[in-house]
N, C-alpha and C. Protein backbone atom coordinates (compact mmCIF):
# COMPACT_ATOMS: atom_id res chain seq x y z
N UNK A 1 0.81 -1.17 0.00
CA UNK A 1 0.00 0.00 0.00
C UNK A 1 0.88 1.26 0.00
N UNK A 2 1.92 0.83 0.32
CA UNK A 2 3.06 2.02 0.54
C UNK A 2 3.37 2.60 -0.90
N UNK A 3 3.43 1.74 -1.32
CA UNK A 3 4.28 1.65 -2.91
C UNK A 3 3.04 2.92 -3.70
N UNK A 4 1.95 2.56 -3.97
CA UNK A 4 0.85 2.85 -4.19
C UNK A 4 0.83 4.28 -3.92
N UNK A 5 1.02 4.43 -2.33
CA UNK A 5 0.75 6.16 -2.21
C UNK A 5 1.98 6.78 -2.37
N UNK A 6 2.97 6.34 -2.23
CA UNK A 6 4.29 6.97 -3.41
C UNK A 6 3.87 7.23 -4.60
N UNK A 7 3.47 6.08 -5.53
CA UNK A 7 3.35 6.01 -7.02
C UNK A 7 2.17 7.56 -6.82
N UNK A 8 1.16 7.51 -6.35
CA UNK A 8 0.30 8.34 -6.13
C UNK A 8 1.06 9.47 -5.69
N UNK A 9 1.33 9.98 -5.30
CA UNK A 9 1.93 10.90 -4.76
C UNK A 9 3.22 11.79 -5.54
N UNK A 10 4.09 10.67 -6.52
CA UNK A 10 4.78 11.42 -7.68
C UNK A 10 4.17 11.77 -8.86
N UNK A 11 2.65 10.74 -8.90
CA UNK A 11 2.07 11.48 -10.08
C UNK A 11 0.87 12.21 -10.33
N UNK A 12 1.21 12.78 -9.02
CA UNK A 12 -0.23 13.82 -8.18
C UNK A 12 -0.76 14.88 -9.17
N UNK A 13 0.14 15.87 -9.76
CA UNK A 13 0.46 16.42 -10.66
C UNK A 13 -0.30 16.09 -12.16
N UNK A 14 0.27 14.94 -12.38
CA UNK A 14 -0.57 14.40 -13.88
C UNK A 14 -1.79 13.82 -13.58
N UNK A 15 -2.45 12.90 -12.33
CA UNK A 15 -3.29 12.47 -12.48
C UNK A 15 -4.81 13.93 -11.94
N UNK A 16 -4.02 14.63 -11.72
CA UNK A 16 -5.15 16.12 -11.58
C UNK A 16 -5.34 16.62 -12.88
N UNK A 17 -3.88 16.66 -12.98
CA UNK A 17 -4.52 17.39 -14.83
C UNK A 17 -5.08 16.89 -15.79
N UNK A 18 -5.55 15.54 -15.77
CA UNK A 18 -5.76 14.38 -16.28
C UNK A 18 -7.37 14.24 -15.91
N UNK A 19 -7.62 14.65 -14.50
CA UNK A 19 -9.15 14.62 -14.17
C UNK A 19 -9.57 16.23 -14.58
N UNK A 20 -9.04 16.33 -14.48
CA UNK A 20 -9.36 18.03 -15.18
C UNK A 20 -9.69 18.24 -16.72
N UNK A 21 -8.81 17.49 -17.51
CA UNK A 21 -9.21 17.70 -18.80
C UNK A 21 -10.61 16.45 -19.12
N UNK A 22 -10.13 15.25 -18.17
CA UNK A 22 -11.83 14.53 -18.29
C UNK A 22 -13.02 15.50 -18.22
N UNK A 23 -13.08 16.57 -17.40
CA UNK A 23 -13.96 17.01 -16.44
C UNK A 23 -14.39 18.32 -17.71
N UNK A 24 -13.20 18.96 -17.99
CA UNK A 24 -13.48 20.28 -18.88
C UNK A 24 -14.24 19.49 -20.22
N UNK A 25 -13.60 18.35 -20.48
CA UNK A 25 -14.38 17.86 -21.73
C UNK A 25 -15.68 17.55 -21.55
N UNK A 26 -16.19 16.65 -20.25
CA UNK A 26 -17.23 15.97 -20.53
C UNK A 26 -18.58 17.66 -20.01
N UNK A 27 -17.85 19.09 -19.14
CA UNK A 27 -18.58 19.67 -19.35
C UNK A 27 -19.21 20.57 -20.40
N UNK A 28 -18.17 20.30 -21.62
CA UNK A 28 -18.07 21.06 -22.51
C UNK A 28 -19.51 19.70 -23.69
N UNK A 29 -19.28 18.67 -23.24
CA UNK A 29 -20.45 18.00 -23.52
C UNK A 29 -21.52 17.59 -23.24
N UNK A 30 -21.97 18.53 -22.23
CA UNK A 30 -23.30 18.43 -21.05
C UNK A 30 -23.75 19.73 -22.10
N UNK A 31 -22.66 20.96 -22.25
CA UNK A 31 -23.40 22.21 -22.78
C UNK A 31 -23.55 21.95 -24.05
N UNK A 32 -22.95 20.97 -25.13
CA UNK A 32 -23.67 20.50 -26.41
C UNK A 32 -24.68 20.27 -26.17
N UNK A 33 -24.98 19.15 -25.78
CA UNK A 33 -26.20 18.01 -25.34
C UNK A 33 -27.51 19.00 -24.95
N UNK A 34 -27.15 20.07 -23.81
CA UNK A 34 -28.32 20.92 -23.31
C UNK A 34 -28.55 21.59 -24.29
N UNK A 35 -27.71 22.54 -24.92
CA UNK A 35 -27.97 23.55 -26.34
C UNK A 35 -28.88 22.43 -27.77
N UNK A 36 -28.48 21.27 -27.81
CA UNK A 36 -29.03 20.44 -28.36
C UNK A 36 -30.96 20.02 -28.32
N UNK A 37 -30.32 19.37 -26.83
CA UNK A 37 -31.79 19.60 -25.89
C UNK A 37 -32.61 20.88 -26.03
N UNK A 38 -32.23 22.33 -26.24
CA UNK A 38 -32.97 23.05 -26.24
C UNK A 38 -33.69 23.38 -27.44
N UNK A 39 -32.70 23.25 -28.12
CA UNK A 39 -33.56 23.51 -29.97
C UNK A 39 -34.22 22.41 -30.09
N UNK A 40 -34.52 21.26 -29.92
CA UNK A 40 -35.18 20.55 -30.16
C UNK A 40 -36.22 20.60 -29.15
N UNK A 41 -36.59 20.64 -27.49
CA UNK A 41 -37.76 21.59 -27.30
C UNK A 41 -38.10 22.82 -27.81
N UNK A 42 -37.66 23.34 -28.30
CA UNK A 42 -38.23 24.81 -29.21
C UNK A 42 -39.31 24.08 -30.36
N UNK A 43 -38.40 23.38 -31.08
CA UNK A 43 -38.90 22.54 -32.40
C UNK A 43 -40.17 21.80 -32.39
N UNK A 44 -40.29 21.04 -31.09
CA UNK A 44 -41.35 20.00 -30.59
C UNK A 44 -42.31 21.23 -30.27
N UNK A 45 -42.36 22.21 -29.34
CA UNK A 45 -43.08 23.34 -29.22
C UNK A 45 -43.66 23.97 -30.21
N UNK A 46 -42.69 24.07 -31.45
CA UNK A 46 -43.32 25.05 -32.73
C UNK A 46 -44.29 23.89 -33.21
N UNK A 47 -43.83 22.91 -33.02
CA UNK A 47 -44.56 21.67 -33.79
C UNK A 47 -45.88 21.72 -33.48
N UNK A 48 -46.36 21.28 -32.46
CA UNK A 48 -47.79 21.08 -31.70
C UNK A 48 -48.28 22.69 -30.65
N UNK A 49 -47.50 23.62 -31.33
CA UNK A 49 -48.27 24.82 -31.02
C UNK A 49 -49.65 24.68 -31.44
N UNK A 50 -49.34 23.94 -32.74
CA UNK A 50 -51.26 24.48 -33.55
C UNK A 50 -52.32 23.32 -33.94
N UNK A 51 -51.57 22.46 -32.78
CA UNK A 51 -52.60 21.44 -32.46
C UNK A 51 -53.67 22.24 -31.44
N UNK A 52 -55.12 21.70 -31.58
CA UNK A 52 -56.25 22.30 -30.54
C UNK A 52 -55.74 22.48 -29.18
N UNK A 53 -56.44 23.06 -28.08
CA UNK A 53 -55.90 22.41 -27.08
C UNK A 53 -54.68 22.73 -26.56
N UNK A 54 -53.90 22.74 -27.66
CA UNK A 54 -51.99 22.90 -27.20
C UNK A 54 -51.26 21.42 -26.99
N UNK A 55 -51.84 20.62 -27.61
CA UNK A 55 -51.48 18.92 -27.23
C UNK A 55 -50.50 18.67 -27.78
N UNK A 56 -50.72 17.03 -27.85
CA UNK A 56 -49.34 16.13 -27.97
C UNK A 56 -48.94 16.08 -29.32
N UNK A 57 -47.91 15.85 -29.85
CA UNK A 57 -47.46 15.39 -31.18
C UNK A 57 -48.30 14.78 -31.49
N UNK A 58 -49.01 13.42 -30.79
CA UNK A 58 -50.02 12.51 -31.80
C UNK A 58 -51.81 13.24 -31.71
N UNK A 59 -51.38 14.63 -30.85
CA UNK A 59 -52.71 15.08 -31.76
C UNK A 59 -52.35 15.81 -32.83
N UNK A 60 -51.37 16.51 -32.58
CA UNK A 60 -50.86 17.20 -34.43
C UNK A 60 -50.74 16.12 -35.25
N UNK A 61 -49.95 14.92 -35.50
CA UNK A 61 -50.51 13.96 -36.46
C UNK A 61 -51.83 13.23 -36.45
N UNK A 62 -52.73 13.34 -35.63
CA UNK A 62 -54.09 13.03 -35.67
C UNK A 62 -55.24 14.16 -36.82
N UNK A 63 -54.68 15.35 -36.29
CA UNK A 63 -55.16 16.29 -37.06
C UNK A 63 -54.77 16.48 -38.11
N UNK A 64 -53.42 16.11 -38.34
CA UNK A 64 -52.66 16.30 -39.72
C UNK A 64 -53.69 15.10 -40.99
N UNK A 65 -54.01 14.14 -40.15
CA UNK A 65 -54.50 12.98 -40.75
C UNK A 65 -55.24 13.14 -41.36
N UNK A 66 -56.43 14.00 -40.18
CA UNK A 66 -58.00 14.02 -40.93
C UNK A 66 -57.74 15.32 -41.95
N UNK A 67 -56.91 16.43 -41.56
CA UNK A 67 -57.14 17.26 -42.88
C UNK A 67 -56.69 16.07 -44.26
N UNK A 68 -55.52 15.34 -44.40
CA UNK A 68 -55.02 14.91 -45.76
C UNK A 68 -56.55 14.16 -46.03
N UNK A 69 -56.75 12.94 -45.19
CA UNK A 69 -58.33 12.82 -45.24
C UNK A 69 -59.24 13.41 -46.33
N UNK A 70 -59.26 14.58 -45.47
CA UNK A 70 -60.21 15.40 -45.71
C UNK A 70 -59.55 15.73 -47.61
N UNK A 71 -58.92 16.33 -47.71
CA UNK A 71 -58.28 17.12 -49.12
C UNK A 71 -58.40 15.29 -49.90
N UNK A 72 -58.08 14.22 -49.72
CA UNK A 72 -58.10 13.40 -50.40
C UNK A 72 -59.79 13.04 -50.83
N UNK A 73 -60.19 13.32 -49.83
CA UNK A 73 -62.33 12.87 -50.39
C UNK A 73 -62.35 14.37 -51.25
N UNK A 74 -62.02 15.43 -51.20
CA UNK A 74 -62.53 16.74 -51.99
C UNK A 74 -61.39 16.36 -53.07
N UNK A 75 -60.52 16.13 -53.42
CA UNK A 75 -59.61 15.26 -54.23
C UNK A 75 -60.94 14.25 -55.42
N UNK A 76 -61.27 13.34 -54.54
CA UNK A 76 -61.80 12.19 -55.27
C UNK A 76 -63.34 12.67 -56.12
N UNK A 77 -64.00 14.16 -55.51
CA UNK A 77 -64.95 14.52 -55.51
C UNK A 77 -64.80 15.22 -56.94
N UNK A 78 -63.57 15.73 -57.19
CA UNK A 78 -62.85 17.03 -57.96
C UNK A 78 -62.78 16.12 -58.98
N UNK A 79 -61.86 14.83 -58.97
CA UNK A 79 -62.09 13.80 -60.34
C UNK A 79 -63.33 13.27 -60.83
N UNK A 80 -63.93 13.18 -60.07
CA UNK A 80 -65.59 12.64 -60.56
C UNK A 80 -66.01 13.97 -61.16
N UNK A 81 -65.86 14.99 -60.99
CA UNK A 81 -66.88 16.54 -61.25
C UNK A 81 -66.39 16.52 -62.71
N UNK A 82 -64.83 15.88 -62.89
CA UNK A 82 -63.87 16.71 -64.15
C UNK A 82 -64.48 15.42 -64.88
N UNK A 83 -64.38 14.17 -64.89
CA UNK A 83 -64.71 13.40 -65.21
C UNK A 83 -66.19 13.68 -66.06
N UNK A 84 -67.11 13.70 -65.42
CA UNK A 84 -68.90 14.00 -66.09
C UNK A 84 -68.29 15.37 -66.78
N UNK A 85 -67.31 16.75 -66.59
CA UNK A 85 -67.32 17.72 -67.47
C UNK A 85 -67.04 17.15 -68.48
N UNK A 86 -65.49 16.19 -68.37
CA UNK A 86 -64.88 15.81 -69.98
C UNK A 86 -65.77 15.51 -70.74
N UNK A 87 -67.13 14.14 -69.97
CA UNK A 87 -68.21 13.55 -70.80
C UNK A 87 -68.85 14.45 -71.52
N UNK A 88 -69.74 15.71 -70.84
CA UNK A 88 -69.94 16.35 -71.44
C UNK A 88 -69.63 17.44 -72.30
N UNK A 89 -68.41 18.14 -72.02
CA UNK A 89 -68.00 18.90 -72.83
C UNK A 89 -67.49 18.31 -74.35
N UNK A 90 -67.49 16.98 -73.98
CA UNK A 90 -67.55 16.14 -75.63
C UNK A 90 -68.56 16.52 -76.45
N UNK A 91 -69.95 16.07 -76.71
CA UNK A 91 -70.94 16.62 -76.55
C UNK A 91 -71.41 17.85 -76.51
N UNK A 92 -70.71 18.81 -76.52
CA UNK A 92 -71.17 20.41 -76.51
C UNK A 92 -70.45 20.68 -77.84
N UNK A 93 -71.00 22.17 -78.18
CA UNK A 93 -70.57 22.74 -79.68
C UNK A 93 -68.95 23.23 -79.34
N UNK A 94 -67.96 22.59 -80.22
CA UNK A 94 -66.81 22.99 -80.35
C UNK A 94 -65.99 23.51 -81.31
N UNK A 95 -66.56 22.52 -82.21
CA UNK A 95 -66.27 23.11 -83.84
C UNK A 95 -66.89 23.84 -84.98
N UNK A 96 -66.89 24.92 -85.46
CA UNK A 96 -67.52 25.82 -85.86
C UNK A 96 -66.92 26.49 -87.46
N UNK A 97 -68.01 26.46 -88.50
CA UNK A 97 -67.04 26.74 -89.55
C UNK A 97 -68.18 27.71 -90.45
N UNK A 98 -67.76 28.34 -90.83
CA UNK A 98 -69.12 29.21 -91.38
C UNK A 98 -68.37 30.15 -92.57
N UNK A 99 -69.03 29.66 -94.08
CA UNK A 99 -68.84 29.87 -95.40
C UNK A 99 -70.09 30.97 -95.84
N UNK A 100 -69.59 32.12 -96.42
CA UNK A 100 -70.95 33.06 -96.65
C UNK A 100 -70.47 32.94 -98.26
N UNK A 101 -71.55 33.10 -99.15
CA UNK A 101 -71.39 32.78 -100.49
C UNK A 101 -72.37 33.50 -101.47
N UNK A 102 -72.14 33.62 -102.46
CA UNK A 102 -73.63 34.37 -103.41
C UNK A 102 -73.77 33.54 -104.48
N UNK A 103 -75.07 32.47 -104.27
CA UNK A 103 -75.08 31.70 -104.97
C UNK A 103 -76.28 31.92 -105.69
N UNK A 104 -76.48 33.36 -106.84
CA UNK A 104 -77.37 33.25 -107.63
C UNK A 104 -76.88 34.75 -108.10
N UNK A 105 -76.46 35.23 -109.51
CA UNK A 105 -75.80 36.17 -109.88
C UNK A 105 -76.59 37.17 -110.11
N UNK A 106 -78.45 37.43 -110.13
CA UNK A 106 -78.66 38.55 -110.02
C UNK A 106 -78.77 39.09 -108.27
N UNK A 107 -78.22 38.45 -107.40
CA UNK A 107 -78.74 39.17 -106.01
C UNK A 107 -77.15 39.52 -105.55
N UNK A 108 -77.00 41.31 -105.12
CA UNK A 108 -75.73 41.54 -104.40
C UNK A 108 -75.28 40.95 -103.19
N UNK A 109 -73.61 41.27 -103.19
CA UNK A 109 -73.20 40.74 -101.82
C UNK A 109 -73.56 38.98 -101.28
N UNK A 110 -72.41 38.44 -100.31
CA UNK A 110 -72.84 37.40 -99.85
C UNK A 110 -73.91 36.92 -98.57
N UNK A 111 -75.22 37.23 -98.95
CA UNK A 111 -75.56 37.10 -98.17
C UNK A 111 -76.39 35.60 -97.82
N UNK A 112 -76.03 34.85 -98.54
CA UNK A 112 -76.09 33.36 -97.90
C UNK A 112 -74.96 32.73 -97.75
N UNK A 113 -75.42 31.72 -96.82
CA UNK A 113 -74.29 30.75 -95.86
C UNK A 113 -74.27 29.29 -95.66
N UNK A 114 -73.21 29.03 -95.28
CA UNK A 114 -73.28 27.54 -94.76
C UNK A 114 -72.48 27.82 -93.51
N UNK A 115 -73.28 27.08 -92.34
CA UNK A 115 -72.59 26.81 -90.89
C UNK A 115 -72.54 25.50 -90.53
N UNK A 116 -71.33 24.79 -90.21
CA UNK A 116 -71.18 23.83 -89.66
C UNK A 116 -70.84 23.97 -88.32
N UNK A 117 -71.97 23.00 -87.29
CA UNK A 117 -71.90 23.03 -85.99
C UNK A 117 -71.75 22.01 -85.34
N UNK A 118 -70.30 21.52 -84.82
CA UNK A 118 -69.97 20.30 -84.77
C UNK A 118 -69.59 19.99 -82.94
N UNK A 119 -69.87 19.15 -82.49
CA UNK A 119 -69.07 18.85 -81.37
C UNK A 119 -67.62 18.14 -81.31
N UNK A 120 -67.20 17.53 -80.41
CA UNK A 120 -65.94 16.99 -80.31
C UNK A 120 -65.57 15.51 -81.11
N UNK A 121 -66.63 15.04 -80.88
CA UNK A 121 -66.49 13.38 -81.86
C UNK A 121 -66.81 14.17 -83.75
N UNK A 122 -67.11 15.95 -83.91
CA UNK A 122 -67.43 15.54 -85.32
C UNK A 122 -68.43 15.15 -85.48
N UNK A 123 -69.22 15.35 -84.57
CA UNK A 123 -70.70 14.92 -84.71
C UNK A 123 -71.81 16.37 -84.37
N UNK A 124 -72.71 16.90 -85.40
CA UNK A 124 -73.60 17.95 -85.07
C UNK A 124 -74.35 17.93 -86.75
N UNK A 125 -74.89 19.31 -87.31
CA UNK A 125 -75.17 19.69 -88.38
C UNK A 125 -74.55 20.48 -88.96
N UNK A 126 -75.14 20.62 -90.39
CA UNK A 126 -74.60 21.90 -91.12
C UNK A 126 -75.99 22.33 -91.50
N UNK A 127 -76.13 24.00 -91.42
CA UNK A 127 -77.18 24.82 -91.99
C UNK A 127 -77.28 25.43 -92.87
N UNK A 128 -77.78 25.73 -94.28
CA UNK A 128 -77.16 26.49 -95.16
C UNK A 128 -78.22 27.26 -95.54
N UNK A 129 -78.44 28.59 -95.73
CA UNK A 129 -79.31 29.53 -96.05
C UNK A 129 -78.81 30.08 -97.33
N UNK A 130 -79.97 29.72 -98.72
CA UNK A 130 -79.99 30.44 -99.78
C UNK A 130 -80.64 31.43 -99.49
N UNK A 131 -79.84 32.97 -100.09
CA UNK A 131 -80.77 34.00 -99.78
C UNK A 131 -80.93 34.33 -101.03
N UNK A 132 -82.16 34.74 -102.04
CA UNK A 132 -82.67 35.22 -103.31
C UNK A 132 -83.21 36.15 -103.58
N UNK A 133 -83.49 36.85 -104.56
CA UNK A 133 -84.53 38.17 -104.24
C UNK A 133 -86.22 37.87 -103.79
N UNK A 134 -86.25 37.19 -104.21
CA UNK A 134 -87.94 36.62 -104.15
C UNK A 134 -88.02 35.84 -102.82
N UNK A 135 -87.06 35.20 -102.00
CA UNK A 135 -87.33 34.19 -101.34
C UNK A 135 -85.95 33.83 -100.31
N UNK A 136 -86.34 32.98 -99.54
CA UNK A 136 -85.28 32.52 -98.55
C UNK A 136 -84.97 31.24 -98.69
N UNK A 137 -84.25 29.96 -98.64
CA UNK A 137 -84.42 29.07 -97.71
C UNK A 137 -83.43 28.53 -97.12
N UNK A 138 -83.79 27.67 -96.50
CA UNK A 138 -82.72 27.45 -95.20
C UNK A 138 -82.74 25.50 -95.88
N UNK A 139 -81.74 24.90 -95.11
CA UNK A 139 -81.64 23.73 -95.51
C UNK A 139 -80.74 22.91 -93.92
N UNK A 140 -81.07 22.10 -93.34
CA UNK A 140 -79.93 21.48 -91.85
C UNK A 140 -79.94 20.05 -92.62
N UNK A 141 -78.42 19.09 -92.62
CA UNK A 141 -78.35 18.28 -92.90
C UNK A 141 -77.41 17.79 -91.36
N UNK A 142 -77.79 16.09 -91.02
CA UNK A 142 -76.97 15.86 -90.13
C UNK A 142 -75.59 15.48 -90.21
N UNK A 143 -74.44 15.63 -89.72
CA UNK A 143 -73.18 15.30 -89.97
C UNK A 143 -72.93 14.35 -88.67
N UNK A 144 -71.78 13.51 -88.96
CA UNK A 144 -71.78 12.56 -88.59
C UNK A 144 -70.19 11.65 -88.60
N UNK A 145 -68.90 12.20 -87.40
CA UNK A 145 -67.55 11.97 -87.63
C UNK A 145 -67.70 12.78 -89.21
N UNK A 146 -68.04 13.93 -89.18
CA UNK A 146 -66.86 15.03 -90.36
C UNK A 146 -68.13 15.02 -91.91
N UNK A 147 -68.80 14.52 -91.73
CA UNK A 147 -69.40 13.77 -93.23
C UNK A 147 -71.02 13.65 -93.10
N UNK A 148 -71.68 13.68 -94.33
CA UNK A 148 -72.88 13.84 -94.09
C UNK A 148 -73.03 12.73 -94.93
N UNK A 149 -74.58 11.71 -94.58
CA UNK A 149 -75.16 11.27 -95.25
C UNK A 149 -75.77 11.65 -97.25
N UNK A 150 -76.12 12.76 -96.98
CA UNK A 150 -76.54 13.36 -97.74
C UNK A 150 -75.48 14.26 -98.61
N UNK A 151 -76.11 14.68 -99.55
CA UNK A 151 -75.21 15.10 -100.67
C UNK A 151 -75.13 16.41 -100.03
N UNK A 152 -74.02 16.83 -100.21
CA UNK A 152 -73.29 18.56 -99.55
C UNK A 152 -73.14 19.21 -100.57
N UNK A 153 -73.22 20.36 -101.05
CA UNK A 153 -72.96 21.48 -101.57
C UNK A 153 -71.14 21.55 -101.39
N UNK A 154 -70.89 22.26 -102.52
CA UNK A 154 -69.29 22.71 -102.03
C UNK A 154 -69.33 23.75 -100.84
N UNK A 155 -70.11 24.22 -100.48
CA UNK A 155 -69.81 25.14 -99.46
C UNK A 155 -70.08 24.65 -98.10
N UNK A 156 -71.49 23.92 -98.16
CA UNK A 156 -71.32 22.80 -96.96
C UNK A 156 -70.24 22.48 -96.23
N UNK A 157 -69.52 21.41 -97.86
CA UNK A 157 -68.03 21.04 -97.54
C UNK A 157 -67.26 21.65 -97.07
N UNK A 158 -67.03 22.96 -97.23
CA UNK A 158 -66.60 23.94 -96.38
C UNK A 158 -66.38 24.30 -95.35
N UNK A 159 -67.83 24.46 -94.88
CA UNK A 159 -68.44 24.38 -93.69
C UNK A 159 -67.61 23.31 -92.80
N UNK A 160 -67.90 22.43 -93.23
CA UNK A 160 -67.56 21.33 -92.31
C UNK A 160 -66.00 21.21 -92.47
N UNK A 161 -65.72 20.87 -93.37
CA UNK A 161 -63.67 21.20 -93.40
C UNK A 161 -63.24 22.31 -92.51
N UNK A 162 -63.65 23.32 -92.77
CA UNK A 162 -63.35 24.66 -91.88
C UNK A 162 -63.51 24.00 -90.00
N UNK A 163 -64.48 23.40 -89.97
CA UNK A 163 -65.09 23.26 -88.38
C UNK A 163 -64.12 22.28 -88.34
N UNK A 164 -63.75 20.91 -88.62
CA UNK A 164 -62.57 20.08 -88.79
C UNK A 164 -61.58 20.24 -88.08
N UNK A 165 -60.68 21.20 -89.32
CA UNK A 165 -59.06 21.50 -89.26
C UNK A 165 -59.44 22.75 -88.77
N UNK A 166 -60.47 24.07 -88.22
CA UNK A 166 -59.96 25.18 -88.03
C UNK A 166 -59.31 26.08 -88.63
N UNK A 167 -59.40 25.98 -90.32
CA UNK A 167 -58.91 26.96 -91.26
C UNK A 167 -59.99 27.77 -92.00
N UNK A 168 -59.62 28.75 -92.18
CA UNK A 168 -60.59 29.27 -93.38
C UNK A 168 -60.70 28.88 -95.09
N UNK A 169 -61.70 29.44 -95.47
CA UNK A 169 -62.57 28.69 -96.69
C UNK A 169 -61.36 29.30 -97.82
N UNK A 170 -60.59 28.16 -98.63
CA UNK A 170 -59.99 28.38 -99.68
C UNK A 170 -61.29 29.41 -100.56
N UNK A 171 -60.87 30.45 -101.22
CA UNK A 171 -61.77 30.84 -102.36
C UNK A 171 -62.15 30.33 -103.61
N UNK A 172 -63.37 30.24 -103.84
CA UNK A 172 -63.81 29.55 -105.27
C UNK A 172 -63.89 30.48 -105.94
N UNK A 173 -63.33 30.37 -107.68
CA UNK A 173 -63.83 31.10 -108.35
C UNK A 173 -64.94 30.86 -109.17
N UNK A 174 -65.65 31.61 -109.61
CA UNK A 174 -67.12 31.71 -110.25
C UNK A 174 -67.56 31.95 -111.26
């Protein structure tokens, strides 16, 4: 035991400075750990500030839940609505082509027409109004994908080419 508090005793010196630098280190890692500790209660705090109440994390993910919930049924509601629009906006007037023409050489100006009124499949009528001095008439044939049953006029054709591709009426000469 003698030996011991000699040995102790010559290396009094190093084994202090030795608990000292243990001591400076491990406090220098209590004040990480706490500074650590503190931003992360700040964080947990900002977190479940805006839960009801002022509660726990698993009521902020409880609530977090039912809103996604929630946005996923107004989600599923939003595809069904767009869904019946696409159907119908098939079905509604989209294509439109309208040829004015003078098809009888004693009456001025063009004041008869052909309108083609088509929806999205290419499916609607064409209307064509002879206008004359003596008289009017009007004529609707059904069209049907781009094309009519019935015999078309060149301007018809028109009509409906124009509503088609969306160009205007090449000019005929007369």
């Amino acid at each position: 035991m003698t030996e011991l508090n000699r040995l102790l005793s010559d290396n009094l010196a190093i084994i202090m400075g030795a608990t000292a630098a243990i001591l400076v280190i491990l406090l220098i890692a209590v004040l990480v750990q706490s500074r650590r500790l503190g931003r992360a209660t700040r964080a947990y705090g900002a977190l479940v500030r805006g839960a009801e109440g002022g509660g726990s994390l698993q009521q902020v993910l409880d609530q977090h839940i039912g809103q996604v919930r929630q946005v996923s049924s107004r989600l599923d509601d939003m595809h069904t609505m767009t869904e019946y629009l696409e159907q119908r906006t098939r079905g509604s007037l989209q294509h439109i082509g309208l040829v004015r023409f003078n098809p009888f050489e004693d009456t001025g100006s063009d004041q008869s027409f052909a309108i083609a009124l088509l929806d999205d499949r290419r499916d609607g009528i064409v209307i064509s109004s002879l206008h004359g001095r003596a008289n009017t008439r009007v004529f609707a044939k059904p069209v049907e994908n781009g094309t009519s049953r019935h015999t078309l006029s060149s301007e018809e054709a028109d009509a409906i080419r124009i509503a088609v591709e969306g160009t205007t009426p090449v000019p005929t000469a007369r």
